[in-house]
C-alpha atoms as a PDB file:
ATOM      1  CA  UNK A   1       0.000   0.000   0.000  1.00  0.00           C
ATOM      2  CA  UNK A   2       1.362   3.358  -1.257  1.00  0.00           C
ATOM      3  CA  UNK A   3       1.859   5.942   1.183  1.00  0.00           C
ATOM      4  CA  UNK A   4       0.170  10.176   0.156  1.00  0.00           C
ATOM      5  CA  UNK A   5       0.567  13.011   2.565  1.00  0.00           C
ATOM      6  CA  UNK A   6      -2.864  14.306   3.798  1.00  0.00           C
ATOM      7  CA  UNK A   7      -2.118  17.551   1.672  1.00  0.00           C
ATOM      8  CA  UNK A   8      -2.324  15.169  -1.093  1.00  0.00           C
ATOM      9  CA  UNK A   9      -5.383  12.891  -0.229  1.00  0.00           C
ATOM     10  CA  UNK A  10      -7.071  16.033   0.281  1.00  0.00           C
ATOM     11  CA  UNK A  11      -6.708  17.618  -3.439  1.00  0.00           C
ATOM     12  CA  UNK A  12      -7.307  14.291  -4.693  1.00  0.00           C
ATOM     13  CA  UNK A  13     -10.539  14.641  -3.561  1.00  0.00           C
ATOM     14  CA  UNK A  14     -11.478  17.531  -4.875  1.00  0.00           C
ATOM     15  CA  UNK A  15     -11.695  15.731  -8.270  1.00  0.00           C
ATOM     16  CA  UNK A  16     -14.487  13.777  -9.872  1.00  0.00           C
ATOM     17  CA  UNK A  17     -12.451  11.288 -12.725  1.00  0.00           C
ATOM     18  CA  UNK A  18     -15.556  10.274 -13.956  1.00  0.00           C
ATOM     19  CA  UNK A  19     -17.006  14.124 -14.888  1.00  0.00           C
ATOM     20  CA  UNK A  20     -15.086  15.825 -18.396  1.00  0.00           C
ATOM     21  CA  UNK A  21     -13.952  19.155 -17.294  1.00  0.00           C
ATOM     22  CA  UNK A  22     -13.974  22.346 -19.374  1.00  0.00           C
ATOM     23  CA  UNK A  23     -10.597  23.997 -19.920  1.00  0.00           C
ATOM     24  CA  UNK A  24     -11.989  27.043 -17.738  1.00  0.00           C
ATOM     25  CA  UNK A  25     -13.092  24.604 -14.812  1.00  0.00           C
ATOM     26  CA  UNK A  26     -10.034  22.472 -15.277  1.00  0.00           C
ATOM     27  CA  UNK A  27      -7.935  25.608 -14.959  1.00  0.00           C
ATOM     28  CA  UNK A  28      -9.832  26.180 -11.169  1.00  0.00           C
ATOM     29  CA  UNK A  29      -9.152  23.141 -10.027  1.00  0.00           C
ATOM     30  CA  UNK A  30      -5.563  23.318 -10.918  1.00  0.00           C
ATOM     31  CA  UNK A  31      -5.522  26.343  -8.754  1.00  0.00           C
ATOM     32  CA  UNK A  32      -7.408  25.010  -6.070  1.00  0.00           C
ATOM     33  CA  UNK A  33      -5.846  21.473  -5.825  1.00  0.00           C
ATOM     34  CA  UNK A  34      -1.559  23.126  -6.307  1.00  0.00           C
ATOM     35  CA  UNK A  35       0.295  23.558  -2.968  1.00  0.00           C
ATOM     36  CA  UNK A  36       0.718  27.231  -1.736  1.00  0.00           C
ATOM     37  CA  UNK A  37       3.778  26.650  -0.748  1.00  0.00           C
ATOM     38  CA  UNK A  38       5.257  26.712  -4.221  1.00  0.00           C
ATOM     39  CA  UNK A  39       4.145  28.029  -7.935  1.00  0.00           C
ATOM     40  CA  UNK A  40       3.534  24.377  -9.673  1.00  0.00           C
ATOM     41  CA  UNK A  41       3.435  23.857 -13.053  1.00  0.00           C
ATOM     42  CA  UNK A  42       0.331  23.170 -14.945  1.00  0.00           C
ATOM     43  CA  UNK A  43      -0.039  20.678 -17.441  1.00  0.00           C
ATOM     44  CA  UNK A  44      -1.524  19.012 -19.949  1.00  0.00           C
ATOM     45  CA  UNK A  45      -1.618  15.790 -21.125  1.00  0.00           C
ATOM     46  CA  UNK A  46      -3.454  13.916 -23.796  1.00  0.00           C
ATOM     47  CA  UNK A  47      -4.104  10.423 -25.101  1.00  0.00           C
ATOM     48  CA  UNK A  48      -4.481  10.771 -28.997  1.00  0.00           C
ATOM     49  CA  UNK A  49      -5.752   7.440 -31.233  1.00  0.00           C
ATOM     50  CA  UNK A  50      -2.586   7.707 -33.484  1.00  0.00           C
ATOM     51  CA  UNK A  51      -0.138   5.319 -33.894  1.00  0.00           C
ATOM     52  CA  UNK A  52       3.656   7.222 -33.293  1.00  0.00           C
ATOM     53  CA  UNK A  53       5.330   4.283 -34.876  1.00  0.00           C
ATOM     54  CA  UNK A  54       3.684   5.255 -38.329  1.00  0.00           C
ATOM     55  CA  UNK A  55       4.992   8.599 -39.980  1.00  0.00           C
ATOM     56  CA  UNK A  56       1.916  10.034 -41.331  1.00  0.00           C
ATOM     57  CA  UNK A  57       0.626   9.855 -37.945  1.00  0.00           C
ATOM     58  CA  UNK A  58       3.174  11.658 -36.464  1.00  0.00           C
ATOM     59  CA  UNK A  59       1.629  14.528 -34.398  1.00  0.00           C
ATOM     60  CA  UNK A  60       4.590  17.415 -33.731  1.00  0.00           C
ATOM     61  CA  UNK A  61       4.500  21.282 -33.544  1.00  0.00           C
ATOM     62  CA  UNK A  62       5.010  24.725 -32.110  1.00  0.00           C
ATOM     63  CA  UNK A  63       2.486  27.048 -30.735  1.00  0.00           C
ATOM     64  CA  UNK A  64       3.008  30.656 -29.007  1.00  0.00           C
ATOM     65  CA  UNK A  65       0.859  30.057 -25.691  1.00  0.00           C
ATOM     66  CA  UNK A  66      -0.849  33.951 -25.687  1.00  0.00           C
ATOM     67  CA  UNK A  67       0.104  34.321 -22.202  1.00  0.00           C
ATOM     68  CA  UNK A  68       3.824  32.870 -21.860  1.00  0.00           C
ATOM     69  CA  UNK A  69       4.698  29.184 -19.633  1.00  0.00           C
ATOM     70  CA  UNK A  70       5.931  31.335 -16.204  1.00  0.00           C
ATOM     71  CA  UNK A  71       9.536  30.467 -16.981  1.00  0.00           C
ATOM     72  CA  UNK A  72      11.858  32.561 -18.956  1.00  0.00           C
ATOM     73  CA  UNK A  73      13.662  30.121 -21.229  1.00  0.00           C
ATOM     74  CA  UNK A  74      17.501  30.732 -21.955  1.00  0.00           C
ATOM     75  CA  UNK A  75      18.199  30.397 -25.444  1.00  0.00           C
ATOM     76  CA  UNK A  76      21.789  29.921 -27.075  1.00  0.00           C
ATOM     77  CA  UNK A  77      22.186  31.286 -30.839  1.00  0.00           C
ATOM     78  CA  UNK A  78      24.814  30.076 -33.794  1.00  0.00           C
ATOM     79  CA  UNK A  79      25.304  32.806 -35.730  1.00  0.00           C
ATOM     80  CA  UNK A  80      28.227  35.339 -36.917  1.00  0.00           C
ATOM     81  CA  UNK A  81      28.732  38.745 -37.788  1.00  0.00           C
ATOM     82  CA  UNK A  82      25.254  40.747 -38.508  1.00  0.00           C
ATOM     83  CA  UNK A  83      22.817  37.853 -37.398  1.00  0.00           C
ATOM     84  CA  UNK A  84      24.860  37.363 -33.954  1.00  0.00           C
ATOM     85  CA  UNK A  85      24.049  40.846 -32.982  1.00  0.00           C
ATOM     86  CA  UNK A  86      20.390  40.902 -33.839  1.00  0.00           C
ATOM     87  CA  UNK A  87      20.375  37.424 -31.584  1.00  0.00           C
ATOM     88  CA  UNK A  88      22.004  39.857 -28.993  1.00  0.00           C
ATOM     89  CA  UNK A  89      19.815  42.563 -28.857  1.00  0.00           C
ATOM     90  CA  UNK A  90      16.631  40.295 -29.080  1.00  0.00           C
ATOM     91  CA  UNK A  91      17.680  39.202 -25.777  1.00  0.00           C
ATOM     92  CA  UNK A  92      19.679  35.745 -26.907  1.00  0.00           C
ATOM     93  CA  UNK A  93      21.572  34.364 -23.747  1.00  0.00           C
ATOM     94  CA  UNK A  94      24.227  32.826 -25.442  1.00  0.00           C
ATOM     95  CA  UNK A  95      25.577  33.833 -28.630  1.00  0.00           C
ATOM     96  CA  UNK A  96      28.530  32.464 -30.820  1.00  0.00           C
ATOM     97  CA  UNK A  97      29.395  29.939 -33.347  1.00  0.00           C
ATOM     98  CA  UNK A  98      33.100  27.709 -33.508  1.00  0.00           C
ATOM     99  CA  UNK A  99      33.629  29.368 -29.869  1.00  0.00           C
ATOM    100  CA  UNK A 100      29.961  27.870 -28.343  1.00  0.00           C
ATOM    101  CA  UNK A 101      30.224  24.361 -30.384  1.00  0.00           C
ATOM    102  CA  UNK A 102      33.791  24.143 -28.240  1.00  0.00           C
ATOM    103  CA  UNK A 103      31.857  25.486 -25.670  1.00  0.00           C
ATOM    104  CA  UNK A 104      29.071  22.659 -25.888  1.00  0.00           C
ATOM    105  CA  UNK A 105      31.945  19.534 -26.344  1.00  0.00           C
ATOM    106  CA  UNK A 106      33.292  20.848 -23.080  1.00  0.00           C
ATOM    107  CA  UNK A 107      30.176  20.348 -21.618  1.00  0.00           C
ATOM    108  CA  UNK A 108      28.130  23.443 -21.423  1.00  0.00           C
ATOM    109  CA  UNK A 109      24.794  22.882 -21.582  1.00  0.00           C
ATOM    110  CA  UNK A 110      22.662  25.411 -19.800  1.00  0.00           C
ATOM    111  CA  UNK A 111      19.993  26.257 -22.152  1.00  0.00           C
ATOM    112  CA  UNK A 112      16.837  25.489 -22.958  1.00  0.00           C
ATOM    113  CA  UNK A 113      16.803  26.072 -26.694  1.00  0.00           C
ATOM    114  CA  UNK A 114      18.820  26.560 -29.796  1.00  0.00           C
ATOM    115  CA  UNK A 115      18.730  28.328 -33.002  1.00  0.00           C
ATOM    116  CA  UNK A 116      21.449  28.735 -35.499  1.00  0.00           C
ATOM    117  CA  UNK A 117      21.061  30.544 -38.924  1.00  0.00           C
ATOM    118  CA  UNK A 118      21.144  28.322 -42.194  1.00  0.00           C
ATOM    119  CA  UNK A 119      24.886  28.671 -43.088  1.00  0.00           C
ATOM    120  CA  UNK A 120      26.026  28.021 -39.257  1.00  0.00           C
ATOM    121  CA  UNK A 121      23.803  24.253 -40.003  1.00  0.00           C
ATOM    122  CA  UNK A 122      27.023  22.428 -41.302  1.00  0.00           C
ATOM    123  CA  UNK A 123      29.011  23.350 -38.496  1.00  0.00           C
ATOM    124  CA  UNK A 124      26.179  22.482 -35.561  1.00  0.00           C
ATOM    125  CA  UNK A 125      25.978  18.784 -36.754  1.00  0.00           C
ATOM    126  CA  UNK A 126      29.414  18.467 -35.393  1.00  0.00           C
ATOM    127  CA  UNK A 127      27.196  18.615 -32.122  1.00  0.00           C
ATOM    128  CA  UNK A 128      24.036  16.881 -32.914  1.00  0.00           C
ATOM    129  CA  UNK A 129      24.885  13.831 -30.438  1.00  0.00           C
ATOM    130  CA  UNK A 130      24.740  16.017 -27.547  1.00  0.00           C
ATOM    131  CA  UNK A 131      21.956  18.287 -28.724  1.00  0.00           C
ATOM    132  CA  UNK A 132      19.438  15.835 -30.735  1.00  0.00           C
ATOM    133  CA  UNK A 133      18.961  13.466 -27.164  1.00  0.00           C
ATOM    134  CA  UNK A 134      18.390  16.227 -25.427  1.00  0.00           C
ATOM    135  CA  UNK A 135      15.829  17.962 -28.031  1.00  0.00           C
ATOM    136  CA  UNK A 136      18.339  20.685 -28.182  1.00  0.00           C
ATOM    137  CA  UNK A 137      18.950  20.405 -31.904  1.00  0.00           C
ATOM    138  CA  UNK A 138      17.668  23.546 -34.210  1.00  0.00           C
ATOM    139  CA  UNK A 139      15.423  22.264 -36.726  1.00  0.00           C
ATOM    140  CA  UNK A 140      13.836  24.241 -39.694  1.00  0.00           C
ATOM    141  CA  UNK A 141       9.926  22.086 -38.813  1.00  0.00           C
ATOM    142  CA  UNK A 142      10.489  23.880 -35.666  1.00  0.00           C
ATOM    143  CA  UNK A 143      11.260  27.340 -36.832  1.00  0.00           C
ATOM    144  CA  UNK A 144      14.957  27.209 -35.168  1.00  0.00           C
ATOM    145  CA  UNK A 145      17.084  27.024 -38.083  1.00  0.00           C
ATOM    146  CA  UNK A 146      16.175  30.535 -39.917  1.00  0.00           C
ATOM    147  CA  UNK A 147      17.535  33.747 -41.291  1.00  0.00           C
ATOM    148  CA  UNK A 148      15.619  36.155 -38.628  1.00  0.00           C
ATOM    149  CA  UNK A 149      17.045  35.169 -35.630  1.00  0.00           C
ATOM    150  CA  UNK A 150      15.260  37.896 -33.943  1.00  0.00           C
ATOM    151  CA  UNK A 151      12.215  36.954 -34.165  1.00  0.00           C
ATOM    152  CA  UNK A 152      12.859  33.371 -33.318  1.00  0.00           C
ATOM    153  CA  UNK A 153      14.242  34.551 -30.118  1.00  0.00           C
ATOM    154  CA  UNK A 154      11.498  36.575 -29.704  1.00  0.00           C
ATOM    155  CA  UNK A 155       8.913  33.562 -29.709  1.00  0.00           C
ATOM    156  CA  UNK A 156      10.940  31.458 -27.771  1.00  0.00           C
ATOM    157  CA  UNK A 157      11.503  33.940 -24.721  1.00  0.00           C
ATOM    158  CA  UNK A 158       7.563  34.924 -25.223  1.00  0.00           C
ATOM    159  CA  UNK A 159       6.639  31.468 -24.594  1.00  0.00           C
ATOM    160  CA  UNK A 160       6.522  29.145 -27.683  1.00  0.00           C
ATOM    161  CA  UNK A 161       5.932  25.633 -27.103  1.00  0.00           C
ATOM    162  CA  UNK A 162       6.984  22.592 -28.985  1.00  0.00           C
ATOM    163  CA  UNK A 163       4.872  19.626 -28.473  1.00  0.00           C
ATOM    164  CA  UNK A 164       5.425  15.955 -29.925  1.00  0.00           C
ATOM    165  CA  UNK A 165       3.503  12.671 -29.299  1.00  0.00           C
ATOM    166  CA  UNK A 166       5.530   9.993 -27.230  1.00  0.00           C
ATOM    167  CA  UNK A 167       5.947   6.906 -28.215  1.00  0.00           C
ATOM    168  CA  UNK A 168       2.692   5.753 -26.158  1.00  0.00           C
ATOM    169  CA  UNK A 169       0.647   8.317 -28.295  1.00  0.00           C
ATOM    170  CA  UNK A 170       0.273  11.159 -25.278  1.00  0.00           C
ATOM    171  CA  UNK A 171       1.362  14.162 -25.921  1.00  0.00           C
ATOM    172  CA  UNK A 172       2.820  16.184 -22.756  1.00  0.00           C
ATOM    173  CA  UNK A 173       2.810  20.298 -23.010  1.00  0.00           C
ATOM    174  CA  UNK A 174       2.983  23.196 -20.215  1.00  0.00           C
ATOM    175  CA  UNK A 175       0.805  25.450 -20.113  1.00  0.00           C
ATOM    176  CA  UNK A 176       1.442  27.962 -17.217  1.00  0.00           C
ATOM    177  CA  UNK A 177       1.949  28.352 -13.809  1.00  0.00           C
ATOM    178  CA  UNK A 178      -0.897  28.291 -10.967  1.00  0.00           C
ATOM    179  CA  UNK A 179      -0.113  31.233 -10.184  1.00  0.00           C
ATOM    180  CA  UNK A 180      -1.699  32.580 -13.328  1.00  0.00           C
ATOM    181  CA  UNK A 181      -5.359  32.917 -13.184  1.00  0.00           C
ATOM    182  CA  UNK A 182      -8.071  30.984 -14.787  1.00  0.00           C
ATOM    183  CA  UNK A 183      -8.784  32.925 -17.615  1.00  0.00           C
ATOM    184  CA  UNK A 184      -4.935  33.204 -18.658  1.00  0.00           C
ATOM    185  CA  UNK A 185      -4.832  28.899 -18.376  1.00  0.00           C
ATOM    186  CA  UNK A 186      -8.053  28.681 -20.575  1.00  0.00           C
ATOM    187  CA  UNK A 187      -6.553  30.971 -23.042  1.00  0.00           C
ATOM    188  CA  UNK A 188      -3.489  29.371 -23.104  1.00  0.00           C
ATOM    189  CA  UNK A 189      -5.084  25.802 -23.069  1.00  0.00           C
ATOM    190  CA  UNK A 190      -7.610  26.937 -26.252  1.00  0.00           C
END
C-alpha cells in the first residue's frame, strides 16, 4: 500500500475522474488542488488514437501560448557577424558559433533552446549527439534554423511551445503556472 501526505489525499478529492472538465473549470481546479507553498506547473496531457510508430501519424509542432509558460527560457544562438548581434539585442543568452560548439563539447549545456542561422547548419551537426537526445537540436519544422534570428528569439523567450507525441501516443505540453489565473490557463489551453 502506497503511502500520500494528507495535503495530497485532500486535493485528490477535490476531483471527480468520472465528470469531463472544461478547460476554464479544469484551470480552477488546478488552482485550487496546487500547494501554496510553491508556484507548480500546470499541465496538460493527452491520449491521442494515433499510432507514433507510423509517420503520417506523427503529431509534432510549435504554438506561441498567448500568455507565456511562467519560466523565462535561456536560449543559445549560432550565428556570426550581422545575425549574432540581432540574436544579442533580441535578448539571446548565449551567442557564438566555432567558440559555443567548443563550448558545448566541453560540456556546457545550460539552455533550454537553440537556433542557429542556415549557413552556421554544417558546423552544428558536429554537435548533434549532444543536442538531438536532449531535443536541443535547431530544426527548420520547428522554426529554429532561420535567417531572422530575432524573431525566433522573440517567440521562444515569449513562450513558444513545442509539443510531440511519445511513443505511447500522449502528448505532454505546459501550459502555465498556478499562479496565473483561470482565464490566462483557458486561453493558453484553447
Amino acid at each position: 500500500m502506497s503511502k500520500t501526505s494528507k495535503a495530497y489525499r485532500a486535493a485528490a478529492e477535490k476531483v471527480d475522474r468520472t465528470k469531463l472538465y472544461t478547460p476554464l473549470e479544469a484551470a480552477k481546479l488546478a488552482k485550487e488542488t496546487s500547494s501554496k507553498n510553491q508556484d507548480a506547473t500546470v499541465e496538460v496531457a493527452l491520449r491521442l488514437g494515433v499510432d507514433p510508430r507510423k509517420a503520417d501519424q506523427m503529431v509534432r509542432g510549435t504554438v506561441n501560448l498567448p500568455h507565456g509558460t511562467g519560466k523565462t527560457a535561456r536560449v543559445a544562438v549560432f550565428a556570426v557577424g550581422e545575425k549574432a548581434e540581432e540574436a544579442i539585442a533580441a535578448g539571446a543568452d548565449v551567442v557564438g558559433s566555432d567558440d559555443l560548439i567548443e563550448k558545448i563539447q566541453g560540456g556546457f549545456l545550460d539552455f533550454d533552446a537553440a537556433i542557429a542561422t542556415p549557413d552556421q547548419m554544417a558546423k552544428v551537426g558536429r554537435i548533434a549527439r549532444v543536442l538531438g537526445p536532449r531535443g536541443l537540436m535547431p530544426n527548420p519544422k520547428t522554426g529554429t534554423v532561420t535567417t531572422d534570428v530575432a524573431k525566433a528569439v522573440a517567440d521562444i523567450k515569449g513562450g513558444k511551445i513545442n509539443f510531440r507525441v511519445d511513443k505511447q501516443a500522449n502528448l505532454h505540453f505546459v501550459i502555465g503556472k498556478a499562479s496565473f489565473d483561470e482565464k490566462s490557463l483557458a486561453e493558453n489551453y484553447g
